[in-house]
C-alpha atoms as a PDB file:
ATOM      1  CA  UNK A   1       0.000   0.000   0.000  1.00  0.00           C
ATOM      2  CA  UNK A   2       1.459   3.294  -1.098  1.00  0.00           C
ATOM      3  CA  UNK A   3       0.662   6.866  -0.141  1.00  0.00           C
ATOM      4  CA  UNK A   4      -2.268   8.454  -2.372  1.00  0.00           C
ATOM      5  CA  UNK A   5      -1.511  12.061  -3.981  1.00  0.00           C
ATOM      6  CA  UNK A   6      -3.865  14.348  -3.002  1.00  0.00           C
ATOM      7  CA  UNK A   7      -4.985  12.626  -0.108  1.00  0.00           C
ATOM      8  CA  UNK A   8      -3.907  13.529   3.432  1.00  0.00           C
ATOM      9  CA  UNK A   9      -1.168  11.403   4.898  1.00  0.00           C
ATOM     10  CA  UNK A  10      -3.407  10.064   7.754  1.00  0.00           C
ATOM     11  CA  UNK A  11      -1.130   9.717  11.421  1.00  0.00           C
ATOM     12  CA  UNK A  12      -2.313   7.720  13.742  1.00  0.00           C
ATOM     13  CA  UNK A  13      -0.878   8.269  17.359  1.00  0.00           C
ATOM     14  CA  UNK A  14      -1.744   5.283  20.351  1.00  0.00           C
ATOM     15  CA  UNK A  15      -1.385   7.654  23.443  1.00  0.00           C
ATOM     16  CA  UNK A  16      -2.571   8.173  26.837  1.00  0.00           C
ATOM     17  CA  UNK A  17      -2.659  11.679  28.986  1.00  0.00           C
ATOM     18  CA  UNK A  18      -0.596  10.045  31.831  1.00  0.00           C
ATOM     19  CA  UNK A  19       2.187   8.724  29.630  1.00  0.00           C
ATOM     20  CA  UNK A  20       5.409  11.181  29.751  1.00  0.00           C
ATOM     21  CA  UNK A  21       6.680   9.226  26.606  1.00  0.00           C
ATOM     22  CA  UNK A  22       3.640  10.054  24.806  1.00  0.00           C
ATOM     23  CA  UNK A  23       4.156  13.412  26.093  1.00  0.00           C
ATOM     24  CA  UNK A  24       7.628  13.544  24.970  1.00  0.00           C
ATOM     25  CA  UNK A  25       7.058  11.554  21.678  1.00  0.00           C
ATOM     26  CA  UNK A  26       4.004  13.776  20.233  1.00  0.00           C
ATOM     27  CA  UNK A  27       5.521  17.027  20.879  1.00  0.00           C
ATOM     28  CA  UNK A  28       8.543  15.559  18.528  1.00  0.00           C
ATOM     29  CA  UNK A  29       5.995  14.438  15.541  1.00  0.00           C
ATOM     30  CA  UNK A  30       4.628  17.963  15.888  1.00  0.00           C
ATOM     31  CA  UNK A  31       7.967  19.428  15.432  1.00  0.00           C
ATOM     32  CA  UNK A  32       8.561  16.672  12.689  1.00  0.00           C
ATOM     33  CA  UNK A  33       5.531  17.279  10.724  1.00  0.00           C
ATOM     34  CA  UNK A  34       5.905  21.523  11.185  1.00  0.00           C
ATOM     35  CA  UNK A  35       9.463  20.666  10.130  1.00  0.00           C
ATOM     36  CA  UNK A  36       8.244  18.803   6.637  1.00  0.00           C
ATOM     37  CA  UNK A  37       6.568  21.968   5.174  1.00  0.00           C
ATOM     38  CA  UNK A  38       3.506  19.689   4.393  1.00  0.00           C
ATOM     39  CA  UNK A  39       1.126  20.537   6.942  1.00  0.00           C
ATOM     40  CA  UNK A  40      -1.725  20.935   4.720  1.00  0.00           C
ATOM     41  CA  UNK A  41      -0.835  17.255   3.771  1.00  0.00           C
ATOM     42  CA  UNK A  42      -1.075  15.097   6.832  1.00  0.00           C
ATOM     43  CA  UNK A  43      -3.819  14.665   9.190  1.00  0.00           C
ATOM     44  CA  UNK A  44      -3.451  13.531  12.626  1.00  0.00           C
ATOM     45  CA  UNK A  45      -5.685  11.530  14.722  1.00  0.00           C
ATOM     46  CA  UNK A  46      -5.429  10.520  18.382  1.00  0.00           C
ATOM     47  CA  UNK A  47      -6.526   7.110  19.500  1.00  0.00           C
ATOM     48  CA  UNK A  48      -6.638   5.692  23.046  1.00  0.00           C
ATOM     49  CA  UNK A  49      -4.352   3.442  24.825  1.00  0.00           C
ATOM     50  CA  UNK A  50      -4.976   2.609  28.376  1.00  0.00           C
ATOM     51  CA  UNK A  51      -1.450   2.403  29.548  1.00  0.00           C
ATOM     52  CA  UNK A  52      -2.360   1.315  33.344  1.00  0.00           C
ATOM     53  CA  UNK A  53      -5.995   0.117  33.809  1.00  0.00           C
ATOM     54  CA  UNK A  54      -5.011  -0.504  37.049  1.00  0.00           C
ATOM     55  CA  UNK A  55      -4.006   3.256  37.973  1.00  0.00           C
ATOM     56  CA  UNK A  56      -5.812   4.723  41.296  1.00  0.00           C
ATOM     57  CA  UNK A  57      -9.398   6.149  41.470  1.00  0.00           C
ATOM     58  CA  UNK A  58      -8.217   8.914  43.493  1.00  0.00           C
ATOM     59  CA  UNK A  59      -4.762  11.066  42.896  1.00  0.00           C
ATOM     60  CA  UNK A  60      -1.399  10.032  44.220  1.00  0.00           C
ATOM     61  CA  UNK A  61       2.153  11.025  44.217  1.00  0.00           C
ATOM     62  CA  UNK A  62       3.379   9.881  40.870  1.00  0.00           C
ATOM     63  CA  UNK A  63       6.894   9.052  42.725  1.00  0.00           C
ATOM     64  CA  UNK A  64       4.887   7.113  45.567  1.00  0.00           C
ATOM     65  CA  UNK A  65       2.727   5.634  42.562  1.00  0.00           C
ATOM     66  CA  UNK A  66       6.259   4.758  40.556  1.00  0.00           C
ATOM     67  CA  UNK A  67       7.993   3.189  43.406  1.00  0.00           C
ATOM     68  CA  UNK A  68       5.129   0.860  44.228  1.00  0.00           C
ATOM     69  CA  UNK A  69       4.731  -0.188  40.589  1.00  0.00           C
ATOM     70  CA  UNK A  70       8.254  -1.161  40.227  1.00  0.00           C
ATOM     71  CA  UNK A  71       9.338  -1.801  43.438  1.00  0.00           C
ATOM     72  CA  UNK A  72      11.901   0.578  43.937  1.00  0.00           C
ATOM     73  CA  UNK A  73      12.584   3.433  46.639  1.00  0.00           C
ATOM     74  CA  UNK A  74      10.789   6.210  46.510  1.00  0.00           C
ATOM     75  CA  UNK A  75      14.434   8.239  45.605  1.00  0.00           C
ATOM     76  CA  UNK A  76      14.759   5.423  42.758  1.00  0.00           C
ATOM     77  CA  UNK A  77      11.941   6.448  41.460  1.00  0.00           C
ATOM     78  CA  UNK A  78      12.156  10.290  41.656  1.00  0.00           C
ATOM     79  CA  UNK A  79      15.374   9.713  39.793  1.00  0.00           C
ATOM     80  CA  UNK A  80      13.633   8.213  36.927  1.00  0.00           C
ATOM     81  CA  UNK A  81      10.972  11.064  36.920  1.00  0.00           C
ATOM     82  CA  UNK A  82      14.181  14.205  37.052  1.00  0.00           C
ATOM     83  CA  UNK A  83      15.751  12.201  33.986  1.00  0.00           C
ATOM     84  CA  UNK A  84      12.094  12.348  32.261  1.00  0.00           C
ATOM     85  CA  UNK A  85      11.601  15.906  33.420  1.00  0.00           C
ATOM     86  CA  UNK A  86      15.505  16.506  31.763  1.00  0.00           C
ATOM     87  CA  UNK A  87      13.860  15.126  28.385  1.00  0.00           C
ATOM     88  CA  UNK A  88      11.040  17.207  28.228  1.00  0.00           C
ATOM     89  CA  UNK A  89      13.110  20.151  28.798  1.00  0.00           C
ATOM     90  CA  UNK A  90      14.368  20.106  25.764  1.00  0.00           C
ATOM     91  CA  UNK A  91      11.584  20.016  23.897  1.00  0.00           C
ATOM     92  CA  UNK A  92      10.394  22.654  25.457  1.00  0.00           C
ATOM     93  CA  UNK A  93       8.140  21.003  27.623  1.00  0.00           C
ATOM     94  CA  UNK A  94       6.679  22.394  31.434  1.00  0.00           C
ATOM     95  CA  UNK A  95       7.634  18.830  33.666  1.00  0.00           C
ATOM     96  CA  UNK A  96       6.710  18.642  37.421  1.00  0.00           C
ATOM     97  CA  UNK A  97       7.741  15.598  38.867  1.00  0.00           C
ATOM     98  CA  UNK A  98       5.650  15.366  41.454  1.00  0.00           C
ATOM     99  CA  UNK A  99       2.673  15.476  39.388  1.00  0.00           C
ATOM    100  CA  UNK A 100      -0.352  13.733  39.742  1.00  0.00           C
ATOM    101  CA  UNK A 101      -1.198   9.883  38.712  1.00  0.00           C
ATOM    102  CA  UNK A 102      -5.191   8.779  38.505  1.00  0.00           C
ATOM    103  CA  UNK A 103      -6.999   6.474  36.146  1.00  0.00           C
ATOM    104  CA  UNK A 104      -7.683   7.853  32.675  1.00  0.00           C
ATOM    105  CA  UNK A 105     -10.129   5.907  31.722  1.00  0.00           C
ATOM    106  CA  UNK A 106     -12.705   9.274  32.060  1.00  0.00           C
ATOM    107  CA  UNK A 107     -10.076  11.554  29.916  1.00  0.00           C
ATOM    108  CA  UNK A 108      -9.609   8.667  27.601  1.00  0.00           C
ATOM    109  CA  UNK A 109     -13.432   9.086  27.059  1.00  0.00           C
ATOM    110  CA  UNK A 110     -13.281  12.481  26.570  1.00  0.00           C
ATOM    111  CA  UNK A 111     -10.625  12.543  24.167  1.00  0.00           C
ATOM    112  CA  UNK A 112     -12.793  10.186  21.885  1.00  0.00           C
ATOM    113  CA  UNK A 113     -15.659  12.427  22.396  1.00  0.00           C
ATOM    114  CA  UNK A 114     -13.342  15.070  20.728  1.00  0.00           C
ATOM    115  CA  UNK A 115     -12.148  13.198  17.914  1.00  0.00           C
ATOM    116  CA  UNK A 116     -15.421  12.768  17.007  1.00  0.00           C
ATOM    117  CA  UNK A 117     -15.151  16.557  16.395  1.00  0.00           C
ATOM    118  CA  UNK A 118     -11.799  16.729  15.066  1.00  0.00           C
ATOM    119  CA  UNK A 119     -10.291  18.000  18.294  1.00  0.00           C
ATOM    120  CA  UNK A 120      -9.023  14.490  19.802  1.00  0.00           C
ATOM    121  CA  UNK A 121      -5.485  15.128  19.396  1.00  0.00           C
ATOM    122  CA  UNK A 122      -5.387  19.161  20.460  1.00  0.00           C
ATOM    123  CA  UNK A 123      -7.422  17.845  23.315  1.00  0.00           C
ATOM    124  CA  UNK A 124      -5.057  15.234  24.460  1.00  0.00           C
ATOM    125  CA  UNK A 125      -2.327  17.233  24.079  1.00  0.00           C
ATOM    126  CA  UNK A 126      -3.997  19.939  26.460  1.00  0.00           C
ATOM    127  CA  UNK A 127      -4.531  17.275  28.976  1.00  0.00           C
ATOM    128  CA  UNK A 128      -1.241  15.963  28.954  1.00  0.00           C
ATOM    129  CA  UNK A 129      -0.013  19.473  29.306  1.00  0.00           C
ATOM    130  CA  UNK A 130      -1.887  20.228  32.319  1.00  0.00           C
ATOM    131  CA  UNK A 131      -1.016  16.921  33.730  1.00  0.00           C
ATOM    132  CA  UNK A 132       2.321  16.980  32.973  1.00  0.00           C
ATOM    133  CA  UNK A 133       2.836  21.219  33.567  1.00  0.00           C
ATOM    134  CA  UNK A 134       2.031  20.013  37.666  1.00  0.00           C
ATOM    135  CA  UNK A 135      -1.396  21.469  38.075  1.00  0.00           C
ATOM    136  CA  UNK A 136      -3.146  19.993  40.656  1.00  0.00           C
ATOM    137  CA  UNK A 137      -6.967  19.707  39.281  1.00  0.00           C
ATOM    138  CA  UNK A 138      -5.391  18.052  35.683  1.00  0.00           C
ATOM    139  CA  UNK A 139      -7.935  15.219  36.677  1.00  0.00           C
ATOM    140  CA  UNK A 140     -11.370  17.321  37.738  1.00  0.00           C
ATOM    141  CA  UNK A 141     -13.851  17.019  35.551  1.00  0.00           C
ATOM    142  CA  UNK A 142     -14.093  20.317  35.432  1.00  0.00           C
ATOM    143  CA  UNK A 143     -10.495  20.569  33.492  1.00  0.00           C
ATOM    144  CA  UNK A 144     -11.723  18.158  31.068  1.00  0.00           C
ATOM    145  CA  UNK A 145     -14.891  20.306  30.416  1.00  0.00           C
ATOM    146  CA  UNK A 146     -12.889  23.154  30.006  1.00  0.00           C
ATOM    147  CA  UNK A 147      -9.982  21.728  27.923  1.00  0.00           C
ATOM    148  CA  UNK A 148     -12.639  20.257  25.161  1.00  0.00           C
ATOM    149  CA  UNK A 149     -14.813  23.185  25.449  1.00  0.00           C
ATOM    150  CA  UNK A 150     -11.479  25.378  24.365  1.00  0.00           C
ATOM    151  CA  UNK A 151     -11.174  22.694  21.507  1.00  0.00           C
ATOM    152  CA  UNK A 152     -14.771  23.305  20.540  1.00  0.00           C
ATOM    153  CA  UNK A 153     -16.205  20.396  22.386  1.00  0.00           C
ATOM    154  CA  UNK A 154     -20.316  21.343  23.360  1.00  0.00           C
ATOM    155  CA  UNK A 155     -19.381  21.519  27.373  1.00  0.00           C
ATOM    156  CA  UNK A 156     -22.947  19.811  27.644  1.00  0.00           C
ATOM    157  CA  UNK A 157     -21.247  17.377  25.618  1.00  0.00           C
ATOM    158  CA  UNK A 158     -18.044  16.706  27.493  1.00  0.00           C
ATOM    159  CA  UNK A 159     -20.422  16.948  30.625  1.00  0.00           C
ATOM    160  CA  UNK A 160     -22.994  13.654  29.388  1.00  0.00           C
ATOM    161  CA  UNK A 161     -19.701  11.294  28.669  1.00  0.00           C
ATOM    162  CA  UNK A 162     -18.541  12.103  32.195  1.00  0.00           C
ATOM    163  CA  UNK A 163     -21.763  11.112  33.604  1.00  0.00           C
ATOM    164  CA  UNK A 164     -21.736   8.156  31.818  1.00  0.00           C
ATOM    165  CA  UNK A 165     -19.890   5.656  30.422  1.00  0.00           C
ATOM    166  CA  UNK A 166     -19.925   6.397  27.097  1.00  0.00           C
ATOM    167  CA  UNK A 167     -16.822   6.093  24.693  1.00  0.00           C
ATOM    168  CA  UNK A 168     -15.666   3.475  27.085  1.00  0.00           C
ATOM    169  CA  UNK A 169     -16.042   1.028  24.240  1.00  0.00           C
ATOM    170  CA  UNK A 170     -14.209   2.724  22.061  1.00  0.00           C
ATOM    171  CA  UNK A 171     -11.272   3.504  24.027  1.00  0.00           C
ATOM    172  CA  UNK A 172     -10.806  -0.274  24.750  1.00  0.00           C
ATOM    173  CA  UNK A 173     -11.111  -1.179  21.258  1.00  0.00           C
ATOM    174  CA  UNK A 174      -8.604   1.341  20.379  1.00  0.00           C
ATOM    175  CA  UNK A 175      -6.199  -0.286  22.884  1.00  0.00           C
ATOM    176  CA  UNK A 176      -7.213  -3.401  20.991  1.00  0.00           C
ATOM    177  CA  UNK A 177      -6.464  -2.571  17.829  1.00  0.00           C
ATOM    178  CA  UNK A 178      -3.493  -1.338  19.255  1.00  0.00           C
ATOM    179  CA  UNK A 179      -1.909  -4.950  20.393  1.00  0.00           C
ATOM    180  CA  UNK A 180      -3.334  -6.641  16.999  1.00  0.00           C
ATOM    181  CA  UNK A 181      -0.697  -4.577  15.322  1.00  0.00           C
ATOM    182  CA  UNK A 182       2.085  -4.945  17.758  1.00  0.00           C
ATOM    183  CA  UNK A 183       1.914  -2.604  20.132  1.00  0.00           C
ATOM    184  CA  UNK A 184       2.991  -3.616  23.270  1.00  0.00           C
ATOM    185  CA  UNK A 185       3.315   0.001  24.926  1.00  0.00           C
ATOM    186  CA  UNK A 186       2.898   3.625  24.073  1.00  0.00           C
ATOM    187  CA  UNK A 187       3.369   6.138  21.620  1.00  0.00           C
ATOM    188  CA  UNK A 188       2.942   4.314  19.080  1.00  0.00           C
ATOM    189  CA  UNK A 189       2.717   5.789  15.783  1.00  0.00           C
ATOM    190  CA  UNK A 190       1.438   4.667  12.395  1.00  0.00           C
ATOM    191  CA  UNK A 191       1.253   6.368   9.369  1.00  0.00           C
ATOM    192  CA  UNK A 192      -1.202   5.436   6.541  1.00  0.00           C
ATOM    193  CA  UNK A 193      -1.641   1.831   8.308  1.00  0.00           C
ATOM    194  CA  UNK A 194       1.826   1.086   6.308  1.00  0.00           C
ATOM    195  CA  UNK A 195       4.654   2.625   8.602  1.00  0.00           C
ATOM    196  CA  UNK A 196       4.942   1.868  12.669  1.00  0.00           C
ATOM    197  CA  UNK A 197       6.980   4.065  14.930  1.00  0.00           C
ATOM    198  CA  UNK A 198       7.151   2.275  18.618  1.00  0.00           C
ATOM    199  CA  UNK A 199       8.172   4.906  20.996  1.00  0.00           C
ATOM    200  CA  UNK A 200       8.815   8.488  21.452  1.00  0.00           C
ATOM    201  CA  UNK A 201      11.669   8.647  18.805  1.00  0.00           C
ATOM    202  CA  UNK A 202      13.818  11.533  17.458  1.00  0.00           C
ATOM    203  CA  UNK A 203      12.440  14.137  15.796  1.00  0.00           C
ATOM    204  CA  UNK A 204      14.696  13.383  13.216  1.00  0.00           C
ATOM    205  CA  UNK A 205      13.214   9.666  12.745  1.00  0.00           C
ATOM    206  CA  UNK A 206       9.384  11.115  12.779  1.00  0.00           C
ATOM    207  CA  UNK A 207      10.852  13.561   9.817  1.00  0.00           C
ATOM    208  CA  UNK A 208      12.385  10.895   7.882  1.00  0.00           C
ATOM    209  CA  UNK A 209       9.332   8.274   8.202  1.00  0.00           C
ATOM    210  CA  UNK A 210       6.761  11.402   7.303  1.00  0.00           C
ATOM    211  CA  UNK A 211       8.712  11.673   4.107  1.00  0.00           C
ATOM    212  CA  UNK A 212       8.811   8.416   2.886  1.00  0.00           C
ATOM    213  CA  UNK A 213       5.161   8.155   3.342  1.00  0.00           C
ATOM    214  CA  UNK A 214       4.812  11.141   1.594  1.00  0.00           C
ATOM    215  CA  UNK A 215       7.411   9.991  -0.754  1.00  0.00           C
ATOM    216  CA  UNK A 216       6.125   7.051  -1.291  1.00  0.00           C
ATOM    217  CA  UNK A 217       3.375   7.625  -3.779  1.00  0.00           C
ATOM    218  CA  UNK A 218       5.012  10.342  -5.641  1.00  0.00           C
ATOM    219  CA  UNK A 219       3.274  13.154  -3.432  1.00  0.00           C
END
């Protein structure tokens, strides 16, 4: 399968808001695909991987929450978080390492309520942000109403999927899709179902696999 002219070059990104690799990883395709000079030609689109299903109701300490998961000390694990935080740094990126962990089931939801009006991956990257920038409400409800509402998500909208379960479907089928093609973690990146990126990678490789896709059909 080979990359259409005149069709957008369609991205898919696996993510989740309380991955810093995802974080990390689609800040880099941004900067890959502004890089390219072919903005008008790709088309992104977020899709939902549950990276810990398991991941506390309530908010914790991520280094608390790391330590337990891995079984290390708690200075182990704050180490892994400052060597993160020196990552996203560079690209840029606002890192507080003692920000919050929760399930994301309920922002998973709410990014696939915003896909369904284009704004899935400006959404999730507005979550992560929050998350990730240390605020302390990244997981109210109330931040996700606001953060899809900004996107041009109906807050009545964003305000019915919290109340229910809706979209819950479709983020575990995402996750499944996910695995069927090899995924065994997140970002993971695909690019016109032909081209797989595990990882947050370079911005360098995201460049260089954008244009052979593009490349690839003569575009």
């Amino acid at each position: 399968m080979t990359h259409v002219p005149g069709r957008p070059l369609d991205i898919e990104v696996w993510s989740d808001v309380l991955c810093p690799w995802c974080y990390i990883g689609d800040e880099r395709l941004e900067k890959a695909i502004a890089a390219s000079g072919r903005e008008d030609d790709i088309r992104v689109r977020v899709r939902a991987f549950q990276l810990d299903p398991t991941a506390p109701s309530e908010p914790r300490s991520t280094v608390a929450y790391l330590a337990e998961k891995y079984g290390t000390s708690v200075d182990e694990a704050r180490g892994m978080e400052e060597n993160v935080q020196k990552l996203a740094h560079e690209e840029g990126l606002a890192y507080e390492v003692e920000h919050a962990v929760q399930n994301t089931l309920d922002l998973l939801r709410v990014v696939k309520l915003a896909d369904t009006f284009g704004a899935g991956w400006r959404v999730m990257k507005a979550m992560q942000a929050e998350l990730f920038g240390g605020s302390p409400d990244a997981f109210a409800p109330e931040t996700a109403v606001r953060i899809a509402a900004e996107a041009g998500v109906p807050e009545a909208e964003v305000r019915d999927v919290l109340a229910s379960d809706r979209f819950a479907d479709e983020v575990r089928a995402d996750q499944a899709e996910a695995q069927a093609l090899g995924a065994r973690g997140v970002p993971f990146t695909v690019l016109d179902r032909r081209l797989g990126i595990p990882g947050a990678v370079p911005t360098e490789m995201y460049g260089q696999a954008i244009a052979q896709a593009l490349g690839a059909g003569g575009a």
